[in-house]
Protein backbone atom coordinates (compact mmCIF):
# COMPACT_ATOMS: atom_id res chain seq x y z
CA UNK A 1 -25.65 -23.38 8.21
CA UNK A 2 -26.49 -21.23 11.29
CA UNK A 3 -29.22 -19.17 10.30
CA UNK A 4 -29.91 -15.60 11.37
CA UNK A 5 -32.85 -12.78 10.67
CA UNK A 6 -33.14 -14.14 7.67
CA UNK A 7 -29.34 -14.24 6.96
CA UNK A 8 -27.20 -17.58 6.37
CA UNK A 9 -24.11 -17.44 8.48
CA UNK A 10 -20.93 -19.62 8.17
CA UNK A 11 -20.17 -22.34 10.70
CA UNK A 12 -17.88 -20.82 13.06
CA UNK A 13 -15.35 -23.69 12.27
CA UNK A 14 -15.23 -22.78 8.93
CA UNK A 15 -13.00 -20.07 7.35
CA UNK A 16 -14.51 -16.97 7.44
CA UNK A 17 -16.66 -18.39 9.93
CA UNK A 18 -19.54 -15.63 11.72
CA UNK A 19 -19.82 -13.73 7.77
CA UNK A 20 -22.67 -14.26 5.61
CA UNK A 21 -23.21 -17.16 3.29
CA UNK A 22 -20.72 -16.47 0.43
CA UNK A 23 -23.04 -17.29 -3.03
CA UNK A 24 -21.14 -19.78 -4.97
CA UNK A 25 -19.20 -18.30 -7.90
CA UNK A 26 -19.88 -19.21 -12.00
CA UNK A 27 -18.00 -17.89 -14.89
CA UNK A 28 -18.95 -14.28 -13.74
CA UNK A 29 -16.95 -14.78 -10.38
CA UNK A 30 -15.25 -11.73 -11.34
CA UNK A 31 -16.48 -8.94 -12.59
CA UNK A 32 -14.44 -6.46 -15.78
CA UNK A 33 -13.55 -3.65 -13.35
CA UNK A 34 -12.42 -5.30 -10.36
CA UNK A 35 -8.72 -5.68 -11.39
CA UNK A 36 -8.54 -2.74 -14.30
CA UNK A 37 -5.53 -0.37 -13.49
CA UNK A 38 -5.83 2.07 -10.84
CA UNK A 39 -5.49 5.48 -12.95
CA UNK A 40 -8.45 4.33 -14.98
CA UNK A 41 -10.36 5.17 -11.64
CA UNK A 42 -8.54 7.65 -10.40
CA UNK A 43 -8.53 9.97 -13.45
CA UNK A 44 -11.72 11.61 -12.63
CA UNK A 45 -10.89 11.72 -8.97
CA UNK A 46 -7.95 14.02 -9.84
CA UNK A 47 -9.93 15.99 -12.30
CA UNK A 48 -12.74 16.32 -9.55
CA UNK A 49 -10.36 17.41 -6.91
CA UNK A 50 -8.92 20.59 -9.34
CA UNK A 51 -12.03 22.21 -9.62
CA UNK A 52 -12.64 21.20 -5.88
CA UNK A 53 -9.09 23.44 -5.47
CA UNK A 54 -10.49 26.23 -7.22
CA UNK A 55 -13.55 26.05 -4.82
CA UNK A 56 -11.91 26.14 -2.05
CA UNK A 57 -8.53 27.67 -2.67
CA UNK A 58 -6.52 25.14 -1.74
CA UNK A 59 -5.32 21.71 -3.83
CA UNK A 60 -4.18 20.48 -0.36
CA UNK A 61 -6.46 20.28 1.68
CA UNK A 62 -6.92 16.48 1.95
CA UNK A 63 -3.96 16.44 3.48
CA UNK A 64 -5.24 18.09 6.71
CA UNK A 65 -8.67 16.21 6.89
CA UNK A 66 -6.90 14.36 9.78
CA UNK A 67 -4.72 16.84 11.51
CA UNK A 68 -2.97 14.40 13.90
CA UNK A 69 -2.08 12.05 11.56
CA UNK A 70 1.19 12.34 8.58
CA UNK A 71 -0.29 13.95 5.75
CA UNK A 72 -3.71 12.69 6.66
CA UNK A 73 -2.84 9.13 5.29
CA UNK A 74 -2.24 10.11 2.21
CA UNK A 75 0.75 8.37 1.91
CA UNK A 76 3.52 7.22 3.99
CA UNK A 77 1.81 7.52 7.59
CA UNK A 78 2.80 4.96 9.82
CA UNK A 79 0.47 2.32 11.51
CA UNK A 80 2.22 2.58 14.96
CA UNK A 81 1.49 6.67 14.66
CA UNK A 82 -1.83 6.47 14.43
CA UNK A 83 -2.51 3.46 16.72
CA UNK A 84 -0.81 5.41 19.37
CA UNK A 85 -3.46 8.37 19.11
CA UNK A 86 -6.21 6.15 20.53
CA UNK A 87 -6.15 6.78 24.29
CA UNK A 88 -8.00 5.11 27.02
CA UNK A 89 -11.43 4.57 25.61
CA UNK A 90 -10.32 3.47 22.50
CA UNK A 91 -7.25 1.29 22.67
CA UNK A 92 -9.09 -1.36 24.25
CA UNK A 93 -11.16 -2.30 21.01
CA UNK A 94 -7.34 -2.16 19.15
CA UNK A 95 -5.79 -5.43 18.76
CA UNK A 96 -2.29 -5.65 21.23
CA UNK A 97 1.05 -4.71 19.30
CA UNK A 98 4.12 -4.12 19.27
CA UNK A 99 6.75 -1.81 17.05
CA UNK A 100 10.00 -2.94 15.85
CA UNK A 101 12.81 -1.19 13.85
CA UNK A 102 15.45 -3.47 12.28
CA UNK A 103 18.84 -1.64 12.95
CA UNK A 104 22.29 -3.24 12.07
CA UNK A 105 22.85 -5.10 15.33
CA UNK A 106 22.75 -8.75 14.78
CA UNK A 107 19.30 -10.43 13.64
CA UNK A 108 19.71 -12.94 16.89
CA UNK A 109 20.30 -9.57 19.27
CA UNK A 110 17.06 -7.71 17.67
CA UNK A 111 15.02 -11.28 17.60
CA UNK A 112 15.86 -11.62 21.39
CA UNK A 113 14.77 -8.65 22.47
CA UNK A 114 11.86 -8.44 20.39
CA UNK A 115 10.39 -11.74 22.14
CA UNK A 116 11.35 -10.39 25.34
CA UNK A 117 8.85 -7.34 23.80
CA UNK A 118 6.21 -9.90 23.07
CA UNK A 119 6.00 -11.48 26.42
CA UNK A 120 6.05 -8.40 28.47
CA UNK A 121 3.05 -7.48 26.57
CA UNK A 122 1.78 -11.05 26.65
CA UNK A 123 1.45 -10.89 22.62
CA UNK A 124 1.63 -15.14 22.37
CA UNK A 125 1.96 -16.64 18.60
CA UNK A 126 0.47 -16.81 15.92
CA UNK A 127 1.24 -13.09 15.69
CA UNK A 128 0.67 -10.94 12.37
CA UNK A 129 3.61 -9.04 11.02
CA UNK A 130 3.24 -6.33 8.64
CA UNK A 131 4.98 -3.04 7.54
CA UNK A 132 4.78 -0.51 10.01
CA UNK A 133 5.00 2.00 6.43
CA UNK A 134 2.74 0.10 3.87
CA UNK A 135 -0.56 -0.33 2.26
CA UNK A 136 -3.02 -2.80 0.25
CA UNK A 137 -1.74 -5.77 2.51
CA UNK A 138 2.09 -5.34 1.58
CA UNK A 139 4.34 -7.40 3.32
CA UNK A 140 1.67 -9.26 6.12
CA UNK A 141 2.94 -12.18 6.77
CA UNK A 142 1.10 -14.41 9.99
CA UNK A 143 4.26 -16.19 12.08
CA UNK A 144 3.53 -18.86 14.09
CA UNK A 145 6.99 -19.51 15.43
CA UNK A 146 10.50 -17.99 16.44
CA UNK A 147 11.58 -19.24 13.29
CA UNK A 148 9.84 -17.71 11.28
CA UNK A 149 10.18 -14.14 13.19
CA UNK A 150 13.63 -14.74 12.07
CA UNK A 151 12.83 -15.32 8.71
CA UNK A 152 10.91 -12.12 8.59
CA UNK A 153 13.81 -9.64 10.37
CA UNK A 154 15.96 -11.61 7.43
CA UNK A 155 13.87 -10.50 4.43
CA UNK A 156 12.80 -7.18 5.47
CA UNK A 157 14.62 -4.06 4.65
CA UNK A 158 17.82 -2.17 6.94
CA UNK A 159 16.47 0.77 9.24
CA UNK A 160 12.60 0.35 8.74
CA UNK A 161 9.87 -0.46 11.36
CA UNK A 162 7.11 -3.44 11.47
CA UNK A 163 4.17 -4.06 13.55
CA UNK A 164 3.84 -6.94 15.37
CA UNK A 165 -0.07 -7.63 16.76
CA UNK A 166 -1.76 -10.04 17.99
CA UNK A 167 -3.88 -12.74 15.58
CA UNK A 168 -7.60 -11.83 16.47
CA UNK A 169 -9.82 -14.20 18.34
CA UNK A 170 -12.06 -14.06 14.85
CA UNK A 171 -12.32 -14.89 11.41
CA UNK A 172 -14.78 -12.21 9.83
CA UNK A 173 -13.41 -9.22 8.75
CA UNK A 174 -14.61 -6.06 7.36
CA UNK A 175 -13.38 -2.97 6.41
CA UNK A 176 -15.33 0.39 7.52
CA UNK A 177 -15.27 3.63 6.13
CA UNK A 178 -15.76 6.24 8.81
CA UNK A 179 -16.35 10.01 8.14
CA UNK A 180 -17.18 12.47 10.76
CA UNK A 181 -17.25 16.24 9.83
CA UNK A 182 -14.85 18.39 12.40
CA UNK A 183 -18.48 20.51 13.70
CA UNK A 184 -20.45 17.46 14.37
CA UNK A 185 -21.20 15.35 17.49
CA UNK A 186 -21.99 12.39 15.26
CA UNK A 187 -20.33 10.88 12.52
CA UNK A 188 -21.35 8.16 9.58
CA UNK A 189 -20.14 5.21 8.51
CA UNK A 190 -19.94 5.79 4.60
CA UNK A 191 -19.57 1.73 3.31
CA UNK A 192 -18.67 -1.47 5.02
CA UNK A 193 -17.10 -4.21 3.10
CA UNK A 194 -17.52 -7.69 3.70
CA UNK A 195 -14.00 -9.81 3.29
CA UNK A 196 -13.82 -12.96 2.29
CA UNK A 197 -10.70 -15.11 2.49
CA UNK A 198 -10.50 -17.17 -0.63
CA UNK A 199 -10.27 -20.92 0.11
CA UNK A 200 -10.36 -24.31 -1.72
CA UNK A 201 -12.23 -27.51 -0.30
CA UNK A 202 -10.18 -30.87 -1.12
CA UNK A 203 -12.23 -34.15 -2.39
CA UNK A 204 -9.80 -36.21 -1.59
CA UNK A 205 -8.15 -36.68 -5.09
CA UNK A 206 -7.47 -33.28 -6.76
CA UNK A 207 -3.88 -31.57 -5.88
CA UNK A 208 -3.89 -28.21 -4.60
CA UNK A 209 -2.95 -27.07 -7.72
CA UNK A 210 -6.02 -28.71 -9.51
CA UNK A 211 -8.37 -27.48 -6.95
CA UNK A 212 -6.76 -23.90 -7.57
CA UNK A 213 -6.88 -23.86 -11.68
CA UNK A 214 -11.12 -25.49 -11.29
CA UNK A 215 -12.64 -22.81 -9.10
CA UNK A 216 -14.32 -20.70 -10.82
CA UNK A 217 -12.41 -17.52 -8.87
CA UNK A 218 -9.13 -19.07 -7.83
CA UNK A 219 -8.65 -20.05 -11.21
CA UNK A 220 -8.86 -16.69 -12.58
CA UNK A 221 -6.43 -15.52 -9.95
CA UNK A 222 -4.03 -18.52 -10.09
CA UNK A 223 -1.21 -15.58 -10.69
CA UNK A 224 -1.45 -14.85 -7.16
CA UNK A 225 -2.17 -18.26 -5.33
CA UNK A 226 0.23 -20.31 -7.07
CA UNK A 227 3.64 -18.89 -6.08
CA UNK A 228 2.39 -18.53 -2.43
CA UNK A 229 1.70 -21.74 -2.21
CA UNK A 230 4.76 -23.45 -4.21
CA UNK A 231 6.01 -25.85 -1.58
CA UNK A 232 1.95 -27.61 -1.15
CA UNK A 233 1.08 -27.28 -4.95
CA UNK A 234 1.15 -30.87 -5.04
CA UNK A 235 -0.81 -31.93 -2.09
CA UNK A 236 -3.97 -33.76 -1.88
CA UNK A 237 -6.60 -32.54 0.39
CA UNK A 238 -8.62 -34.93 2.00
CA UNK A 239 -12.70 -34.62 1.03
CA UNK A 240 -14.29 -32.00 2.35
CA UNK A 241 -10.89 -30.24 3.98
CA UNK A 242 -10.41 -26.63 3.64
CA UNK A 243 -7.72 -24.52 2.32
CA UNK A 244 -7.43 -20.89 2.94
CA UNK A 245 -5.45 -19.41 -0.23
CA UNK A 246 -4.37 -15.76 0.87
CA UNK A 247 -4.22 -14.39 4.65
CA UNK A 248 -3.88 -10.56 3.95
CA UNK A 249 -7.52 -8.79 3.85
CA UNK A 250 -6.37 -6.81 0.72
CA UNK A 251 -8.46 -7.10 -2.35
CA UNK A 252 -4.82 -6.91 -4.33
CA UNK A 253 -3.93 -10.06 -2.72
CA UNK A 254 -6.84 -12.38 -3.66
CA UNK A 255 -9.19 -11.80 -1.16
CA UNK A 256 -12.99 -11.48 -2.23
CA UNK A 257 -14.47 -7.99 -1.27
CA UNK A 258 -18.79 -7.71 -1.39
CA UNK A 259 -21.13 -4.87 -0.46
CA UNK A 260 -21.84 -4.80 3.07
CA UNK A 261 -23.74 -1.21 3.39
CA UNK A 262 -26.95 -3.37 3.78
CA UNK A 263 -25.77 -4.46 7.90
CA UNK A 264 -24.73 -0.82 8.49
CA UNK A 265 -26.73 0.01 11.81
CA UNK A 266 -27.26 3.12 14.38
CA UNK A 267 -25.36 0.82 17.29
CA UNK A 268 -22.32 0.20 15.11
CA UNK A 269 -22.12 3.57 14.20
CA UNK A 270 -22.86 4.61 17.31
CA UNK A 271 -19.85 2.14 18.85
CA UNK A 272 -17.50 3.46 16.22
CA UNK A 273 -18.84 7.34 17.45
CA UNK A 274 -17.62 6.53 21.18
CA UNK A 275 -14.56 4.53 20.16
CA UNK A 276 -12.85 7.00 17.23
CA UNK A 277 -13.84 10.17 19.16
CA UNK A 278 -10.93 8.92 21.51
CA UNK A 279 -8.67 8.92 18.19
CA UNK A 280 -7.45 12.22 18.22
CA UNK A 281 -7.48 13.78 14.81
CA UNK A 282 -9.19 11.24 13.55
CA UNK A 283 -12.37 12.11 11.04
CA UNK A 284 -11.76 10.22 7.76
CA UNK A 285 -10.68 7.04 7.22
CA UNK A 286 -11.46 2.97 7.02
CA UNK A 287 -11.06 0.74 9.71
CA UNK A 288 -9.93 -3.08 9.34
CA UNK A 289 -12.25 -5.11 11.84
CA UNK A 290 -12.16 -8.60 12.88
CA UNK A 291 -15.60 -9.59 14.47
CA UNK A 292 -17.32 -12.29 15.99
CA UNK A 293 -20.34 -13.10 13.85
CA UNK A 294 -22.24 -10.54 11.53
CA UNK A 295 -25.33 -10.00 14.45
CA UNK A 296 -23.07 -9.15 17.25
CA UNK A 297 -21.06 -7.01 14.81
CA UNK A 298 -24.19 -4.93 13.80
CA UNK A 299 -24.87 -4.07 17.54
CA UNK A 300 -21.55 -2.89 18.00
CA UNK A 301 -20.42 -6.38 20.16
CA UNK A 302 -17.70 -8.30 19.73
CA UNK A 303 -14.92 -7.12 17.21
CA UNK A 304 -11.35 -5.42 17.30
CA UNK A 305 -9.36 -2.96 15.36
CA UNK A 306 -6.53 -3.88 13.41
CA UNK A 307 -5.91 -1.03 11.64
CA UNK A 308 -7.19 2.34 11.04
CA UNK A 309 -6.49 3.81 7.70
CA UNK A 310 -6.21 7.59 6.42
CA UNK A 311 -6.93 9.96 3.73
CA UNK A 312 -6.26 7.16 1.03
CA UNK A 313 -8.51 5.04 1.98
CA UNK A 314 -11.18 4.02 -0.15
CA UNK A 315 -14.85 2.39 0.57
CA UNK A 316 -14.01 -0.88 -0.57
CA UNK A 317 -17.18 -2.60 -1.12
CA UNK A 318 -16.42 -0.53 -4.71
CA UNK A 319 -14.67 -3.65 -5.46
CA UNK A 320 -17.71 -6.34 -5.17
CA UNK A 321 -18.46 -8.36 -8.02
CA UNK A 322 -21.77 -6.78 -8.57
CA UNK A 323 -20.59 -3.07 -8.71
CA UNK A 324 -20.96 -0.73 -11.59
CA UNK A 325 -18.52 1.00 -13.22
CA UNK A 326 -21.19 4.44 -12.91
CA UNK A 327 -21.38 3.23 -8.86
CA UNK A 328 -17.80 2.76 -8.30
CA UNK A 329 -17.36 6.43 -9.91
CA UNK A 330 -19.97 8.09 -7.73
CA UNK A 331 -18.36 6.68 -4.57
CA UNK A 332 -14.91 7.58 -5.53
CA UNK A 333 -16.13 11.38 -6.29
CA UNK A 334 -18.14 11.24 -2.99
CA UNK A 335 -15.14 10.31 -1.05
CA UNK A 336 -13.01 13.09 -2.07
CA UNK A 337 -16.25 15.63 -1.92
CA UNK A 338 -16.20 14.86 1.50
CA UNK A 339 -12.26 14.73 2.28
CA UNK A 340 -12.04 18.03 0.55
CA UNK A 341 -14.93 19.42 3.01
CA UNK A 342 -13.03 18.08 5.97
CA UNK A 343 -10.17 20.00 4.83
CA UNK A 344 -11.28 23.21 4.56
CA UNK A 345 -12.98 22.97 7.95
CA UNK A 346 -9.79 21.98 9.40
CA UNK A 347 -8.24 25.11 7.92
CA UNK A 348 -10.43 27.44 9.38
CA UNK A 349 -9.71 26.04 12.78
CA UNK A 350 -5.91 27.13 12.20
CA UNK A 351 -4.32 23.74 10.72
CA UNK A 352 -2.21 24.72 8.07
CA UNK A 353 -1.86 21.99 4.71
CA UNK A 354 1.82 20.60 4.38
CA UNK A 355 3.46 21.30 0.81
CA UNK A 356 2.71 19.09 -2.22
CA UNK A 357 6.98 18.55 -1.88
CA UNK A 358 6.67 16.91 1.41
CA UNK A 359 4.03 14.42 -0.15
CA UNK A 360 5.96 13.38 -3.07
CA UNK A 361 9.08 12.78 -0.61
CA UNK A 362 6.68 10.60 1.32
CA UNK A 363 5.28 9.04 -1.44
CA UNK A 364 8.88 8.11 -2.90
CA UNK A 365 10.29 6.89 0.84
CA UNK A 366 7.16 4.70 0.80
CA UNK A 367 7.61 3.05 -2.92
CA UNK A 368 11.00 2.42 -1.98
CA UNK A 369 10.62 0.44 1.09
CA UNK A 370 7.48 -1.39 -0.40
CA UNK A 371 9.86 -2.88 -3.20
CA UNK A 372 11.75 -4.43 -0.15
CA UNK A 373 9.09 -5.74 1.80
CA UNK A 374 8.86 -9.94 2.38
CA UNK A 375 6.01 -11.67 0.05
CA UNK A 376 2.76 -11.22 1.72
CA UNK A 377 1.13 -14.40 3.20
């Protein structure tokens, strides 16, 4: 292993090559609160944010903490929307992409002249596909051929847009909350998240399958590997090859989230400063990086955006192993402190809060299409 300041790196060869040294996992490889159901979290949240509406005089002000963007991010904003707010500073660190709608014209027409899209932009394959209206790694699928671009325009629902981006050049990934009050010069990164893609390493005689239902983690989550990986359940990996189980960076999905808020630095923040301030509207929100290796990542070097996320977003290193259920609380309440805060600023500058009837519309338009979306990968 490549070693660093101290910190054990993964091979770059190696699936989530450039993180840190993932420890290996025992019976405790997941902790009680990392899959409990989401209003168990969210109660106090909600409770929280009706006293923080009798503070302020306003239950929606969330929804304004980023002006420029639909409902904040609440729900329903679209990926293409925001991306396009990033102008010349920042779209460079954004990884290429492209915006499809699937309309009723034949699926050969709208597959043609999406590849004609791709190559003017010189997006080349594997590409990443995922729900231009979607969240917690809903309907991502990674094509690596014309086929299977087909296949995706096949299963995915009449009239709705996808984004398709380019596969970044790396295989760390983090996710980083952001938060930069409306009066300030400066912002702060809140949490960084470390995530892992969950893999299996053959031996040469265990099936897929086996190797799946033995690890310590996998096996706990077999639910969500198995199905994905129907057709190669019976394959035999050869010693020491390596399987990567889920593809989508989403916690929901299988992938292994840890604390990260030890490698937040002044030049990464600094970076993100420069880079979101060329966002416009943006103040509040998580970013999904791919980077290089962790060192060049803390000095700001070497990473790209593939999405930047709104007013739901959360500070996912909540969902590490190790967390408490008193931590994972007090970050939750923080968040919302702070989006609340936003908010009101935002009002005083003259941005008026949509009505609580134009979030539940978006909130229903989104669970409808979600129910529609392809498998994710």
């Amino acid at each position: 292993m490549e070693k660093l300041a101290g910190i054990e790196l993964i091979p770059a060869h190696r699936v989530n090559g450039g993180m840190p040294l993932l420890e290996a996992d025992d019976k405790g490889a997941i902790s009680p609160f990392e899959f409990m159901p989401t209003w168990f979290f969210y109660t106090p949240v909600v409770v929280q944010s009706l006293f923080q509406a009798l503070y302020y005089r306003d239950l929606r002000l969330p929804l304004i903490a980023n002006p420029s963007i639909k409902l904040s991010g609440m729900v329903g904003e679209s990926k293409h929307d925001i991306m396009s707010l990033a102008g010349e500073t920042a779209r460079p660190w954004i990884a290429p992409y492209c915006t499809v709608e699937k309309t009723s014209d034949a699926i050969r027409t709208q597959v043609e002249d999406t590849l004609k899209k791709l190559t003017e932009l010189k997006l080349n394959w594997p590409i990443v596909a995922k729900p231009d209206l979607g969240c917690r790694g809903v309907g991502v699928k990674l094509l690596k051929s014309e086929q299977q671009l087909v296949d995706y325009f096949m299963a995915f629902p009449q009239e709705a847009r996808f984004v398709l981006q380019q596969k970044a050049p790396y295989k760390a990934e983090a996710g980083v909350f952001y938060v930069r009050q409306p009066d300030a010069e400066r912002g702060e990164i809140f949490s960084i998240t470390l995530k892992y893609a969950p893999s299996v390493v053959g031996d040469g005689r265990l099936t897929l399958e086996e190797l799946i239902r033995q690890d310590p983690r996998a096996g706990q989550l077999a639910h969500l590997y198995l199905p994905r990986h129907q057709a190669l359940l019976n394959w035999v990996p050869a010693q020491g090859e390596e399987f990567q189980l889920a593809f989508a960076g989403s916690h929901s999905r299988g992938s292994i989230f840890r604390d990260g808020n030890q490698y937040i630095t002044e030049s990464l923040t600094r970076k993100l400063d420069h880079i979101l301030k060329d966002v416009k509207g943006y103040y509040y929100g998580r970013l999904d990086i791919k980077f290089d290796n962790l060192h060049d990542f803390m000095q700001g070097e070497k990473f790209t955006i593939l999405e930047l996320n709104g007013a739901s977003s959360e500070a996912a290193h909540i969902w590490d192993r190790n967390a408490s259920l008193i931590s994972i609380f007090s970050v939750l309440l923080k968040q919302y402190r702070l989006l609340f805060a936003i908010g009101a600023k935002q009002k005083k500058q003259g941005y008026q809060p949509p009505s609580l009837k134009e979030l539940l519309s978006a909130w229903r338009e989104e669970k409808r299409l979600t129910e529609q979306y392809p498998a994710t990968d």
